[in-house]
Protein backbone atom coordinates (compact mmCIF):
# COMPACT_ATOMS: atom_id res chain seq x y z
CA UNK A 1 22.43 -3.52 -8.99
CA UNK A 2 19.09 -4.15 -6.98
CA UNK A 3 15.97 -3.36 -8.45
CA UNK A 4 14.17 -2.87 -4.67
CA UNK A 5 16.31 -0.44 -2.97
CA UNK A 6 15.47 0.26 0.93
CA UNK A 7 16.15 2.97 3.41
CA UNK A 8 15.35 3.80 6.95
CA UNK A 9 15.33 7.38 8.37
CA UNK A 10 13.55 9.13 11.32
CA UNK A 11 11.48 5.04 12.11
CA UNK A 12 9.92 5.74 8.26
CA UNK A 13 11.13 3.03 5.71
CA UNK A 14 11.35 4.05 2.00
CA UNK A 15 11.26 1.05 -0.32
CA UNK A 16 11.96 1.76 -3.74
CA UNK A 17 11.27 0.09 -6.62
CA UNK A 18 14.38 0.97 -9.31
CA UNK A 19 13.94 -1.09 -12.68
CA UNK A 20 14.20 0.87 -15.77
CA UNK A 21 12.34 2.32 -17.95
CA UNK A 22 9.01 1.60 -16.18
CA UNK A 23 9.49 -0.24 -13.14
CA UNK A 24 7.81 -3.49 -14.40
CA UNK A 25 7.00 -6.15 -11.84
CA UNK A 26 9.73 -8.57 -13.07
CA UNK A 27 10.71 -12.01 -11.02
CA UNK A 28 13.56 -10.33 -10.17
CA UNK A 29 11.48 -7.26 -8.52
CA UNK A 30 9.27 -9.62 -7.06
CA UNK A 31 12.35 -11.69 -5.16
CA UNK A 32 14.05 -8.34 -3.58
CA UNK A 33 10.87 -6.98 -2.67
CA UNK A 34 9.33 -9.85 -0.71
CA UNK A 35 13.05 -10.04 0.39
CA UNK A 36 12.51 -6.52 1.48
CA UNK A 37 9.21 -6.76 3.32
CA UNK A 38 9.92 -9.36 5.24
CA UNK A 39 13.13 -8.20 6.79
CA UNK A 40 10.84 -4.94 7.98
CA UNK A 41 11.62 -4.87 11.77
CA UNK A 42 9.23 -3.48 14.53
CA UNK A 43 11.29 -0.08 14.88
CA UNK A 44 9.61 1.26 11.43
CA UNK A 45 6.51 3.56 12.60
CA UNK A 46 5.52 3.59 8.96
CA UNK A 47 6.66 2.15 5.11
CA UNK A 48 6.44 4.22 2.49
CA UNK A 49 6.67 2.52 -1.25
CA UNK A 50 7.26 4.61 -4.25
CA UNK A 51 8.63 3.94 -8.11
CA UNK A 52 12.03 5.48 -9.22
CA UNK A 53 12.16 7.89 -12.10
CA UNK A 54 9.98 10.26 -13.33
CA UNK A 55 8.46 7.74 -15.76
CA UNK A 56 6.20 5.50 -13.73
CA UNK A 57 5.29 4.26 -10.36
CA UNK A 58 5.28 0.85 -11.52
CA UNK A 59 3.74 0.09 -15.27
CA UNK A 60 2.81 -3.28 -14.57
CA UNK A 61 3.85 -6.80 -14.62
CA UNK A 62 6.41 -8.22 -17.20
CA UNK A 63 4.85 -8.68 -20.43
CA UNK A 64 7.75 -10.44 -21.90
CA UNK A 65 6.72 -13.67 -19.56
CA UNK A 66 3.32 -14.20 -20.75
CA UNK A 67 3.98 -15.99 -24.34
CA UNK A 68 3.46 -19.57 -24.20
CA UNK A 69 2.44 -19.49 -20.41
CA UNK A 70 0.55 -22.65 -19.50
CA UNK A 71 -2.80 -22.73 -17.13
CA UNK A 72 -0.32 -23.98 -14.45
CA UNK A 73 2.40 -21.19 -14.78
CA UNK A 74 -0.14 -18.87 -15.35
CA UNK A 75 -1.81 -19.62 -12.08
CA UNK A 76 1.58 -19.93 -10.05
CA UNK A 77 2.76 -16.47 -11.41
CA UNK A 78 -0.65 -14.86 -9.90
CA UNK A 79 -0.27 -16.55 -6.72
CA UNK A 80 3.39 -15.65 -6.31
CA UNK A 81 2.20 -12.19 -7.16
CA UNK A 82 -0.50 -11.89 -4.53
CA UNK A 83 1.55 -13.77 -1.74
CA UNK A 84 4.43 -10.62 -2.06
CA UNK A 85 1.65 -8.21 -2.11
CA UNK A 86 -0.52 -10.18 0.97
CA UNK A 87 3.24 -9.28 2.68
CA UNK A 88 2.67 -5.55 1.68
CA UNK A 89 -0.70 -5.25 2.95
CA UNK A 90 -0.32 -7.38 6.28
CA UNK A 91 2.28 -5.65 7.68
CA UNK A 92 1.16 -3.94 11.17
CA UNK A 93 2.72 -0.94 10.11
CA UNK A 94 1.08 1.80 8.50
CA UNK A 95 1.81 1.76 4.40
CA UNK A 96 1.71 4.72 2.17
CA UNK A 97 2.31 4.43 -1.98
CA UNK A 98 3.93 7.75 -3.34
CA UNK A 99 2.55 7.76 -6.87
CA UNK A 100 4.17 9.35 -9.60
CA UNK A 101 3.61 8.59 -12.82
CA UNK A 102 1.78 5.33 -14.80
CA UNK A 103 0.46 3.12 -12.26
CA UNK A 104 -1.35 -0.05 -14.36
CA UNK A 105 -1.59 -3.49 -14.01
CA UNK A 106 0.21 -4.84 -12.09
CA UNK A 107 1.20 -1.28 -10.31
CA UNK A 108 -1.89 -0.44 -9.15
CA UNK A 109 -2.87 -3.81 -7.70
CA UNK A 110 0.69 -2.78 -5.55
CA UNK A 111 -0.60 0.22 -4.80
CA UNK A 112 -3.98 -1.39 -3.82
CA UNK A 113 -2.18 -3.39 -0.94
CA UNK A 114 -1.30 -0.55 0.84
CA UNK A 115 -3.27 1.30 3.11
CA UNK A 116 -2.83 5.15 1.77
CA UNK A 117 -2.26 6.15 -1.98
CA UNK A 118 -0.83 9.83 -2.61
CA UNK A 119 -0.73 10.77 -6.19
CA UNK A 120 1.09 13.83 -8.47
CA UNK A 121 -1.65 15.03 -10.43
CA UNK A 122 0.09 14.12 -13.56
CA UNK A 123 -0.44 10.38 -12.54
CA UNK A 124 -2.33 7.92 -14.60
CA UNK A 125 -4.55 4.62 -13.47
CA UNK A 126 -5.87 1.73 -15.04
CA UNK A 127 -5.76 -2.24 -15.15
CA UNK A 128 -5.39 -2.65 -18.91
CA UNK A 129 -5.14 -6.76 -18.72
CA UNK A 130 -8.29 -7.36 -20.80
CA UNK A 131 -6.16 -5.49 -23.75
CA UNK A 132 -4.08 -8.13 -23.46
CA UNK A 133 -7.30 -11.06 -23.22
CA UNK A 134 -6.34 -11.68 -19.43
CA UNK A 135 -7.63 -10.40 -15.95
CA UNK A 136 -5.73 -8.52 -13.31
CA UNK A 137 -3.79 -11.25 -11.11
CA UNK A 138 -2.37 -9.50 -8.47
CA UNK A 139 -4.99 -8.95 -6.41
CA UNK A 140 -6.93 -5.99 -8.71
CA UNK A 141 -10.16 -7.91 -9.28
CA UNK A 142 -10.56 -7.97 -5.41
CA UNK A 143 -9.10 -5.32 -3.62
CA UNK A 144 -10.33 -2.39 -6.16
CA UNK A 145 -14.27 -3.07 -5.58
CA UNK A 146 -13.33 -3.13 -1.78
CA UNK A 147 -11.88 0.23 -2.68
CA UNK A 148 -13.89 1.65 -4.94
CA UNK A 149 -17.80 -0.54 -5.15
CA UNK A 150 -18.05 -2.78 -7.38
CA UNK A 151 -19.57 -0.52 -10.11
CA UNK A 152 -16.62 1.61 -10.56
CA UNK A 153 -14.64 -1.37 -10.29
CA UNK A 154 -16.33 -3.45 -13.08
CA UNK A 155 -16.30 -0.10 -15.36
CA UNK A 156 -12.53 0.15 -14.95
CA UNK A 157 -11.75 -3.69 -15.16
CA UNK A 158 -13.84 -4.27 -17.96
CA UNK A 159 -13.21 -1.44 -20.01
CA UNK A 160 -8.97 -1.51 -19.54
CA UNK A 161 -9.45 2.62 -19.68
CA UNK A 162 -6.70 4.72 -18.37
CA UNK A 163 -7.90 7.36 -15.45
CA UNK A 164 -6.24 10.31 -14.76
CA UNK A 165 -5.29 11.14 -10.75
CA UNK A 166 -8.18 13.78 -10.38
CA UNK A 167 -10.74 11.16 -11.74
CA UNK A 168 -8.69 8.45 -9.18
CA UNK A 169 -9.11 10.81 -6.63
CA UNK A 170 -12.85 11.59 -6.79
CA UNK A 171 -14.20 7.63 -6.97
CA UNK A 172 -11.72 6.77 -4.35
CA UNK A 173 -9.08 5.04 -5.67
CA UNK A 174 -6.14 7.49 -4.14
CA UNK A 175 -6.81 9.61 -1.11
CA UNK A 176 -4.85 13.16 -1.64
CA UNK A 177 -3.67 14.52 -5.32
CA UNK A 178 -0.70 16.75 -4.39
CA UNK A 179 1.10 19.45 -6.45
CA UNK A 180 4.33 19.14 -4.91
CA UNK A 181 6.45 15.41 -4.99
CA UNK A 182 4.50 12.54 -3.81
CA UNK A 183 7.01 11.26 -1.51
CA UNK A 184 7.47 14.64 0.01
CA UNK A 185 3.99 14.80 0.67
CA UNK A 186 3.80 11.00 1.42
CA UNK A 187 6.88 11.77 4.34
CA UNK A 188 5.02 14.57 5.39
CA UNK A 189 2.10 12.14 6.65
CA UNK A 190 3.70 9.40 7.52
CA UNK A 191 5.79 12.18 9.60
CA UNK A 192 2.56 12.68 11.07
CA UNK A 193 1.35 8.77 11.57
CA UNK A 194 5.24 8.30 13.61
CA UNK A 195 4.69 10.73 15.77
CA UNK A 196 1.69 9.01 17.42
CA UNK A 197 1.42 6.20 19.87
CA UNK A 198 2.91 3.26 17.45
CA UNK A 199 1.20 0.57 19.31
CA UNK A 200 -2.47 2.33 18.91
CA UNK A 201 -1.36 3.29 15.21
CA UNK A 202 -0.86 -0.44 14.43
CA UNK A 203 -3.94 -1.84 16.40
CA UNK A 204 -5.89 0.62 14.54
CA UNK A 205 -4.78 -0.63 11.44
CA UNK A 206 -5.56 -4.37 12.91
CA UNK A 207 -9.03 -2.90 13.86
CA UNK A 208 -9.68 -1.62 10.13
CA UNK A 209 -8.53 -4.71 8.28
CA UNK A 210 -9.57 -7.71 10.08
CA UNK A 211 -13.13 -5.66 11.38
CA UNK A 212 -13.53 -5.03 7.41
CA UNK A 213 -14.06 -8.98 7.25
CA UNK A 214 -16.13 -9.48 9.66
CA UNK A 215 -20.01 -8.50 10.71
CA UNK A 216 -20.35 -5.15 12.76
CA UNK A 217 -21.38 -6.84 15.92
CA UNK A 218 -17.80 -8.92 15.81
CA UNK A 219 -15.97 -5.89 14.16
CA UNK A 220 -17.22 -3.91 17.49
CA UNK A 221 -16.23 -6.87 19.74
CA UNK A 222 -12.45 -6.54 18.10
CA UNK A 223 -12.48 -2.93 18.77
CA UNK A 224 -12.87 -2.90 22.23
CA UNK A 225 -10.41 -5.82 22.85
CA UNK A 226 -8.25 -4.21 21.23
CA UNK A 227 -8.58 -0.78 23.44
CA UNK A 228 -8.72 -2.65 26.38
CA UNK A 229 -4.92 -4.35 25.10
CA UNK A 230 -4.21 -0.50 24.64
CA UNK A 231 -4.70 0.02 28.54
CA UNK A 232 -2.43 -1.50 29.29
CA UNK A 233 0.59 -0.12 27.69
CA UNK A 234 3.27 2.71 29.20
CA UNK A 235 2.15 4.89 25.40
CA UNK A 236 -1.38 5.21 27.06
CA UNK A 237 -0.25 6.35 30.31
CA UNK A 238 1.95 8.76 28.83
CA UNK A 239 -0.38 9.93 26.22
CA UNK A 240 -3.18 10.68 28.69
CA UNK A 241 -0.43 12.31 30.96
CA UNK A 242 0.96 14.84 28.42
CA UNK A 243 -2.86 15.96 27.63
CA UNK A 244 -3.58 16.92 31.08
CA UNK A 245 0.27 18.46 31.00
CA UNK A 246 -0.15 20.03 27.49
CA UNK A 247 2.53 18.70 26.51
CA UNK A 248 3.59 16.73 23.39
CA UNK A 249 3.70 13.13 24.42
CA UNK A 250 6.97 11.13 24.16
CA UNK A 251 6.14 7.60 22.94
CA UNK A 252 8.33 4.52 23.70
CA UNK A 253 6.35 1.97 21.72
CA UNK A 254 5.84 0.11 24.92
């Protein structure tokens, strides 16, 4: 049975990671998701990633491949690690994580890649690797200070401490605590993000990332190229139309 299951409903994609008892990043997960991710086609408005079970969003990497590793293995299971999750986070799509549950290790630098985290408040955070005298791999030592500063960052790295999703919440690390299901809430917004103009939706997202690497005065110059592309498009003309109609607009992508 796959581990990564996928569905498609309404132009949201659900991916779902299935591998008892906590979701751990196995090769096996790793295969069918990158399998998964890059079979995404341009009719998906938004992706939406969550962890089956009640348990865990995903616990982490596979512990039981870390005896005996050599420098070179080691190195080559981080870098197949962040390649799958470099997938994740440069899709032009839109990508939501529905947490529920433990999300460490190697589950949180997942839920780093994407671009939105919604968390049950029962939820719990950390990157425990230094228990374990290694460092995150996946993509945790750079992404969370992005996130978070580099303060906060360091204090959770360093440390290996659990946080709970009202801490995550208030430094940053997920965007909206909910009381209900995270992927209801998590389809309710990316409900939300499809219903816009899909072109603008994923040239903002181009804006955000690539403007984040770059200095203001080029992040600006992206911006406006990027609006100008915009003009051009039948989404615009229809979006502008159905304001001075007061109408909803119907977008065609095009």
């Amino acid at each position: 049975m796959s581990k990564v299951k996928y569905e498609e409903k309404n132009r949201i994609g659900i991916i779902t990671i299935d591998s008892p008892p906590v979701n751990s990043l196995d090769r096996e997960v790793f295969d069918q998701l990158e399998s998964v991710v890059t079979q995404i086609g341009a009719n998906v408005n938004v992706i939406i990633i969550e962890g089956a079970g009640t348990k865990a969003f995903v616990a982490g990497a596979d512990i039981k491949e870390f005896p005996g590793l050599a420098p070179e293995a080691g190195e080559a299971l981080c870098t197949r690690g962040q390649s799958i999750f470099n997938l994740l986070a440069e899709l032009k799509q839109p990508v939501i994580a529905a947490i529920d549950g433990f999300t460490l290790g190697g589950g949180l630098e997942l839920a780093l890649a994407c671009d939105i985290r919604i968390s049950t408040a029962r939820s719990q955070f950390g990157l425990p690797e230094v228990k374990l005298g290694i460092i995150p791999g996946y993509g945790g030592t750079q992404r969370l200070p992005r996130l978070i500063g580099i303060g906060k960052a360091m204090q959770l790295i360093f440390t290996g401490d659990f946080i709970t999703a009202e801490k995550a919440y208030q430094i940053g690390l997920v965007e909206e605590v909910t009381e209900t299901d995270a992927l209801s809430k998590a389809i309710e917004i990316a409900n939300s993000i499809s219903s816009r103009g899909p072109i603008a939706v994923k040239a903002a997202k181009e804006a955000v990332m690539k403007g984040m690497q770059l200095s203001l005065k080029e992040g600006l110059n992206l911006e406006a190229k990027l609006f100008g592309d915009l003009c051009t498009t039948e989404d615009k003309e229809e979006g502008v139309a159905a304001f001075f109609e007061k109408r909803e607009p119907v977008f065609t992508g095009n």
